[in-house]
Each structure stands twice: as C-alpha cells, then as structure tokens.
Protein backbone atom coordinates (compact mmCIF):
# COMPACT_ATOMS: atom_id res chain seq x y z
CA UNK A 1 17.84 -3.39 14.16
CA UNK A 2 14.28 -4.35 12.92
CA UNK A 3 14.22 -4.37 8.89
CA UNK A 4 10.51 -3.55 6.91
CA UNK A 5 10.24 -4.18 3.62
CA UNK A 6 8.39 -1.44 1.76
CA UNK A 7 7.07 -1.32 -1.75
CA UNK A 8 6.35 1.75 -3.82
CA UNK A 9 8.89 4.15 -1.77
CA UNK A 10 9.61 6.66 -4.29
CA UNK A 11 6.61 9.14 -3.33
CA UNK A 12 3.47 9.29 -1.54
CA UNK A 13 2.38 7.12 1.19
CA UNK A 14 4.82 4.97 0.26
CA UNK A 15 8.20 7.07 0.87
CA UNK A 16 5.72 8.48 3.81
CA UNK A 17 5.82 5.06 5.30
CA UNK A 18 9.86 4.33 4.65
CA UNK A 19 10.57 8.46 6.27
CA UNK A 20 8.02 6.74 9.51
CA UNK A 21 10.07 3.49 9.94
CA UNK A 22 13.62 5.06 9.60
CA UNK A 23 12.60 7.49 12.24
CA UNK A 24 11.30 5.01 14.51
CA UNK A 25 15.00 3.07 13.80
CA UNK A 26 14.04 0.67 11.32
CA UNK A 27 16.40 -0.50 8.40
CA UNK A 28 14.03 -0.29 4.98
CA UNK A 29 14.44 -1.97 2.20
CA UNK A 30 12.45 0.39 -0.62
CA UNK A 31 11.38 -1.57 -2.77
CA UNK A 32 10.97 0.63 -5.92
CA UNK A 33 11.64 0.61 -9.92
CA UNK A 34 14.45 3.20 -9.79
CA UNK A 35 16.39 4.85 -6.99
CA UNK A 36 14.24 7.92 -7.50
CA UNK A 37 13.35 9.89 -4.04
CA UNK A 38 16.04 7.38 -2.59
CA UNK A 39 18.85 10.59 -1.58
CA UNK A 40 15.87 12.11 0.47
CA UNK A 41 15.55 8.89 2.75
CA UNK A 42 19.13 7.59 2.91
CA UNK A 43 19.42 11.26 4.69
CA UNK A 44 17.28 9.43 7.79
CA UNK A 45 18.57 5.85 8.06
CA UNK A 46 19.77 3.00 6.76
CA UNK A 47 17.91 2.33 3.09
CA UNK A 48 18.42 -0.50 0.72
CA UNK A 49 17.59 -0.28 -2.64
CA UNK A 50 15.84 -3.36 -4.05
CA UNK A 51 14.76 -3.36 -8.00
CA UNK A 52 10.92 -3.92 -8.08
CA UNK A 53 8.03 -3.57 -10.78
CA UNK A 54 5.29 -4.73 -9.13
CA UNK A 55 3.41 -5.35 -13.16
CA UNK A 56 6.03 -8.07 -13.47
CA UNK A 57 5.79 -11.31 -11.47
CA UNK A 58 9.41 -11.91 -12.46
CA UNK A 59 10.88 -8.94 -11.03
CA UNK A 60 8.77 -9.40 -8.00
CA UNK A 61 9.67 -12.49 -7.14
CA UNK A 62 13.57 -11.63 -7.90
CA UNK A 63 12.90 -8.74 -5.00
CA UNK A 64 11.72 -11.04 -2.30
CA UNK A 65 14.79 -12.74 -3.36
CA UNK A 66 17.40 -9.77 -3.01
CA UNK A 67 15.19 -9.04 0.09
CA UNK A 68 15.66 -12.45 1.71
CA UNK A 69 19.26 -12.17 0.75
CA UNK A 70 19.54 -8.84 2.66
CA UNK A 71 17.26 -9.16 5.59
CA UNK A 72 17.20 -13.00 7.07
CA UNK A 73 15.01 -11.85 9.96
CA UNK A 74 12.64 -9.30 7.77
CA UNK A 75 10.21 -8.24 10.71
CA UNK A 76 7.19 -6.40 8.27
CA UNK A 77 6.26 -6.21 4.78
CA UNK A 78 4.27 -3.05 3.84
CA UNK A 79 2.49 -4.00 0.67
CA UNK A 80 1.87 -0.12 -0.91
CA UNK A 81 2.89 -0.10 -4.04
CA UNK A 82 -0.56 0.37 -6.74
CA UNK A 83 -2.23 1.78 -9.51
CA UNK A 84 -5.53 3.41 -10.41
CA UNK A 85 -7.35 3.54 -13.52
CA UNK A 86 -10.67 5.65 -14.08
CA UNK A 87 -12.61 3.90 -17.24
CA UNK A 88 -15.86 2.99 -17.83
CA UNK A 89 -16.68 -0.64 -17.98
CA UNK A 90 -16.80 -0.59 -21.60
CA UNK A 91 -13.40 1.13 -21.87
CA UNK A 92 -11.45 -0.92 -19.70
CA UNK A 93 -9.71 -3.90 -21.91
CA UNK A 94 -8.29 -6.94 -20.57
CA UNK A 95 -4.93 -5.44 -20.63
CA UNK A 96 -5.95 -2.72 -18.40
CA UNK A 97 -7.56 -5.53 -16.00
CA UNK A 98 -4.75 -7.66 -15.97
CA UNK A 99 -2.39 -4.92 -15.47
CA UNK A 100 -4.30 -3.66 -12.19
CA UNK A 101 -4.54 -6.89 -10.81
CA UNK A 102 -0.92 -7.42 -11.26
CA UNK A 103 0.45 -4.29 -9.79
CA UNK A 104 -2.67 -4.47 -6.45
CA UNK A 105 -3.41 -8.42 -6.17
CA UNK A 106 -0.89 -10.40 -7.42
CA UNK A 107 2.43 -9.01 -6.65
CA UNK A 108 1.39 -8.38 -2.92
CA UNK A 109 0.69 -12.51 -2.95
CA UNK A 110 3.82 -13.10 -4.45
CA UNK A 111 5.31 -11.51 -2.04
CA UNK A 112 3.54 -12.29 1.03
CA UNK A 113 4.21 -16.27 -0.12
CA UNK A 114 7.83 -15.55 -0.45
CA UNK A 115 8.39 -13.60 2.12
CA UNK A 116 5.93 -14.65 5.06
CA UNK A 117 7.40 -18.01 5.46
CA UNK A 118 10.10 -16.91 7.40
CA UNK A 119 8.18 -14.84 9.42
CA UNK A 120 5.99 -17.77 10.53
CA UNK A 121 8.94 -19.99 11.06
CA UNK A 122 10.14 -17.53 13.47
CA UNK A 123 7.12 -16.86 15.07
CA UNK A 124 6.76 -12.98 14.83
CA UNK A 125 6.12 -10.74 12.00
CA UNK A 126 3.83 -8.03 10.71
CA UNK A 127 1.94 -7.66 7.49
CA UNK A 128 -0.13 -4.35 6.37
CA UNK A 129 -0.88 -3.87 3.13
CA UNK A 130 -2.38 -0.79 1.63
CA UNK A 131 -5.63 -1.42 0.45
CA UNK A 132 -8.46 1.71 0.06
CA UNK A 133 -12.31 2.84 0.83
CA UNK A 134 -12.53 1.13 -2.73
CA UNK A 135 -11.79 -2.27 -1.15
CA UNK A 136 -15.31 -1.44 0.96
CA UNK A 137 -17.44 0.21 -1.55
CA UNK A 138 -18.30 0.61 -5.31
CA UNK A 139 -17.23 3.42 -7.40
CA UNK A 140 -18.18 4.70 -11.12
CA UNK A 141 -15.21 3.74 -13.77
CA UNK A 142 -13.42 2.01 -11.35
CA UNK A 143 -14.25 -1.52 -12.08
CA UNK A 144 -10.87 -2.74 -12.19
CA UNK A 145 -9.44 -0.80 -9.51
CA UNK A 146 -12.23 -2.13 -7.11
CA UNK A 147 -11.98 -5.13 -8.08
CA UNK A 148 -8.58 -5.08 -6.81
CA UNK A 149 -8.92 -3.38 -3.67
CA UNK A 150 -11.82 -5.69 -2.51
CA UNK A 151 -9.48 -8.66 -3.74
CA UNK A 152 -6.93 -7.22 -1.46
CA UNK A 153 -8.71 -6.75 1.48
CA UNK A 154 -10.16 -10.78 1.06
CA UNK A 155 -6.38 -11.94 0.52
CA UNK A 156 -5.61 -9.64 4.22
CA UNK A 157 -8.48 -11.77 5.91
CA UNK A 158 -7.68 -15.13 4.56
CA UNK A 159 -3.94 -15.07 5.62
CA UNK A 160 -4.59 -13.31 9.20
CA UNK A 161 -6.77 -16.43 9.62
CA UNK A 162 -4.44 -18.77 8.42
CA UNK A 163 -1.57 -16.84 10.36
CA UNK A 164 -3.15 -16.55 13.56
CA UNK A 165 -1.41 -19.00 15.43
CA UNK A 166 1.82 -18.19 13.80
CA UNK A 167 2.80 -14.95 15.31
CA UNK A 168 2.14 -13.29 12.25
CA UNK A 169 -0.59 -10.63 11.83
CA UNK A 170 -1.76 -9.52 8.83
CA UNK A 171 -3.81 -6.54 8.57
CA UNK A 172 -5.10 -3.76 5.86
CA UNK A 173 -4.97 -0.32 6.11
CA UNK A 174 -7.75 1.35 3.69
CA UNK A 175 -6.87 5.11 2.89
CA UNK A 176 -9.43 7.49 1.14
CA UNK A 177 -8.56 10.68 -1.05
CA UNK A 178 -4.72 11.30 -0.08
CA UNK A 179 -2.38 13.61 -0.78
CA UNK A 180 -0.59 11.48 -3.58
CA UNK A 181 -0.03 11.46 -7.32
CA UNK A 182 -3.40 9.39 -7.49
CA UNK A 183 -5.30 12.16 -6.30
CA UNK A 184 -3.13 14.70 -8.69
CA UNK A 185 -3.97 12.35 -11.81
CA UNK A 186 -7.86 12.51 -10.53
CA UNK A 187 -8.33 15.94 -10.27
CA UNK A 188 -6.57 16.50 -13.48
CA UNK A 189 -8.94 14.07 -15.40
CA UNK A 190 -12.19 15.89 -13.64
CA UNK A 191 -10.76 19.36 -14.93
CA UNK A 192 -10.50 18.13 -18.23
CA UNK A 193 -13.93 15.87 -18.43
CA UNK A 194 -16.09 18.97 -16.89
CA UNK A 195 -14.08 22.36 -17.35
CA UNK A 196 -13.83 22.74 -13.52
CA UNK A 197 -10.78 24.43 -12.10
CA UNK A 198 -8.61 21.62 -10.22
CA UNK A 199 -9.37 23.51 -6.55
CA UNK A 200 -12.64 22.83 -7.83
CA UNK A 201 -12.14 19.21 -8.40
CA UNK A 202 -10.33 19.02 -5.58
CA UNK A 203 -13.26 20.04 -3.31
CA UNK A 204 -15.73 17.91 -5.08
CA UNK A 205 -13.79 15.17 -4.31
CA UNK A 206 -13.03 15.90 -0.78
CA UNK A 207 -16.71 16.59 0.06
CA UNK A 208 -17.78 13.01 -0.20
CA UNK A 209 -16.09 12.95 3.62
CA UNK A 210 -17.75 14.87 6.64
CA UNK A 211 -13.99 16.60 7.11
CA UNK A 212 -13.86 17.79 3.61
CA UNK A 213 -10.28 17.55 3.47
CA UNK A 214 -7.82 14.95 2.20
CA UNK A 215 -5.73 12.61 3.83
CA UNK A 216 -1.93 12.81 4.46
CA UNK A 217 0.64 10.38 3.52
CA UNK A 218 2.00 11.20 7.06
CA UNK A 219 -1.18 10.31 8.73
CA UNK A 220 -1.51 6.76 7.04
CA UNK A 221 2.24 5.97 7.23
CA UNK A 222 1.95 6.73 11.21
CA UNK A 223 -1.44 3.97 11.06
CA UNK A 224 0.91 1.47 9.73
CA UNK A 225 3.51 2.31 11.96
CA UNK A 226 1.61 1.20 15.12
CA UNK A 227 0.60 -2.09 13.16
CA UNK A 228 4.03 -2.68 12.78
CA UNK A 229 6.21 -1.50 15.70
CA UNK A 230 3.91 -1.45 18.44
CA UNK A 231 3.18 -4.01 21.14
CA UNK A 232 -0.21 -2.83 21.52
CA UNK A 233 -1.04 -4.27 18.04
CA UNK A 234 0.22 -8.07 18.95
CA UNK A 235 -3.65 -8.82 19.16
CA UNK A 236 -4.60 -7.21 16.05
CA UNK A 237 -4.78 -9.15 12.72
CA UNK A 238 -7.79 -9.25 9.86
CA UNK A 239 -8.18 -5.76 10.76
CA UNK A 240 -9.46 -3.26 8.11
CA UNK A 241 -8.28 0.24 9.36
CA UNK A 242 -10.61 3.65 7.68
CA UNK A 243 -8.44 6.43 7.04
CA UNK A 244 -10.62 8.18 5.28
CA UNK A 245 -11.68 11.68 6.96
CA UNK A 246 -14.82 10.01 7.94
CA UNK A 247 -15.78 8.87 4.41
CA UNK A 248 -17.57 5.51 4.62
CA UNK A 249 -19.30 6.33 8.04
C-alpha cells in the first residue's frame, strides 16, 4: 500500500485531498495540529496522525521525522497546509511576514529536504504542493500572501529541475476562490469593510472568473490525485496546474 503524506488535513482541500487518496487505497499520514476532522477520515482508510504546525520549523521538522519513522517508502508529499492574510502594505508587520512565509515557504522546504531524499534514492516519488492564482498574479493587501505563493511556485520549478533525473516530479497545483475557510474569512472581512451581505461578497468575488462560481475542494483534491497516482503523469514535473474557474485566462 502506497503512503502520501498530507499537510493541513483537518478541513478544506486539505481533508479533500486525504478523503481522495484513501479512496483511491492510499495509507495518509495527516499531517495536522490536532486530531480534529480525523474520526471522519479514519471512517475511509488507514490514517495516521502526525503532530504538525507548519509556523514552527521545530515541529515540522519533528513530523518528517515521525513520518519517516512511519512510512520508509513515503510515495507523495502533498504540501497544503497555508495561511492568508488581507492587509495593506502599511499594515502588515514583520511578524505577519514572517509568519506567512513560515506556514507557505518554509515549512513546505523543510519538508521537501527531509522528506524527498528518500524518494530520490529510490527513484520514484511525487511532489504537489498547493500553491494559488496568487503565485501568478498580484493582488491588493496581499503582499505577504503573494509573496509566498509566487515563492512557492519558484521553489516547485527549481526542485522539478533538479529532480528530473531522479524519478521524482515535483509539480504545483494553483487553486483560485475555493470552497474553504479562506474564502469564509474573505467574505466575512468584505461584509464588514463595505456593508455588503456575504452572498453579496461572495458573488463579487466569484465574478473575477468567466464561471462565476467557486472552486471545490473535491475538484482540486481529484487534480492532485492524478499528479500523484497516475501513470499518465510520470512525464509531468515543473507543472503549474489553474484551477481556477477560468480566472487568469
């Protein structure tokens, strides 16, 4: 049985991703602060719970441990796990900087150096992490978050290169407005900024893509899927995949 490791399981695309993997007859290791959401998954599969707080190099680095320890052959690493802030440039302190790039940048590095190794050395494994349409293009009070995304999507092209001969691709898949918390938080913030209702947030929002509709966890987690389980995707690496209702055509 093929093992993924997944970060930020507990909701979202995230536990989106772990229900996909467990249904194709994967073992996932949810890699997640608590064992929140955790009941709802174990229902589908085999799930391992493995401490993670992806603002805390320490802890991350102690998860690629527990996850080497559990999985010796780990066959994918979904790097989902993020946050979003909405400031404007003169709002955002260096905390709030540091903090983003910990939790989008860093702690998908950390893991892809502890954890890819072993891939390489075996000569098969499969990378996607979770970047956004804010890894492609600019957007107001999002410096930080942007910043990370595009960050990301560089770190996705410089290891697929440096992979390529390994057996180990590395790709990104780049979701717009989804179904998530992240959306929730957004709409709520617009509501309170303008006076809108949050249906009429929510369309704002959703009209910047020719569908005018948001995205589904279910639809991103079965993207990553096929970078990860099937054959078809051998030949794919550095790839930036749009899931974004046609958003940045």
């Amino acid at each position: 049985m093929r093992s993924v490791a997944i970060t930020g399981t507990s909701r979202g695309i995230g536990f989106a991703v772990a229900e996909r993997f467990l249904a194709g007859g994967w073992r996932v290791l949810a890699l997640q602060r608590t064992q929140e959401g955790l009941d709802g998954l174990r229902s589908r599969g085999p799930v391992e719970h493995v401490p993670f707080d992806a603002g805390d190099p320490t802890s991350v680095l102690a998860a690629a441990q527990r996850v080497q320890a559990q999985a010796a052959e780990l066959s994918a690493l979904v790097n989902n796990a993020g946050i979003a802030l909405s400031a404007p440039l003169h709002k955002t302190s260096a905390e709030d900087w540091a903090r983003v790039q910990a939790v989008n940048v860093t702690a998908p590095f950390l893991l892809c150096q502890a954890l890819v190794p072993g891939m390489a050395k075996r000569g098969a494994g499969r990378v996607v992490n979770v970047t956004s349409t804010a890894a492609r293009k600019g957007f107001k009070y999002t410096s930080a978050y942007c910043a990370s995304k595009h960050a990301l999507l560089g770190l996705t092209r410089a290891l697929a290169v440096e992979l390529a001969g390994k057996g180990v691709t590395v790709n990104a898949v780049s979701p717009g407005w989804t179904e998530t918390k992240i959306l929730s938080d957004s709409l709520e913030k617009i509501a309170a900024a303008t006076g809108k209702s949050k249906d009429e947030a929510k369309q704002a929002l959703v009209g910047m893509n020719p569908m005018g509709r948001a995205v589904q966890p279910a639809e991103v987690a079965e993207l990553i899927f096929f970078l990860c389980d099937n054959a078809g995707a051998a030949a794919i690496t550095g790839a930036e995949y749009l899931i974004d209702a046609g958003e940045t055509v």
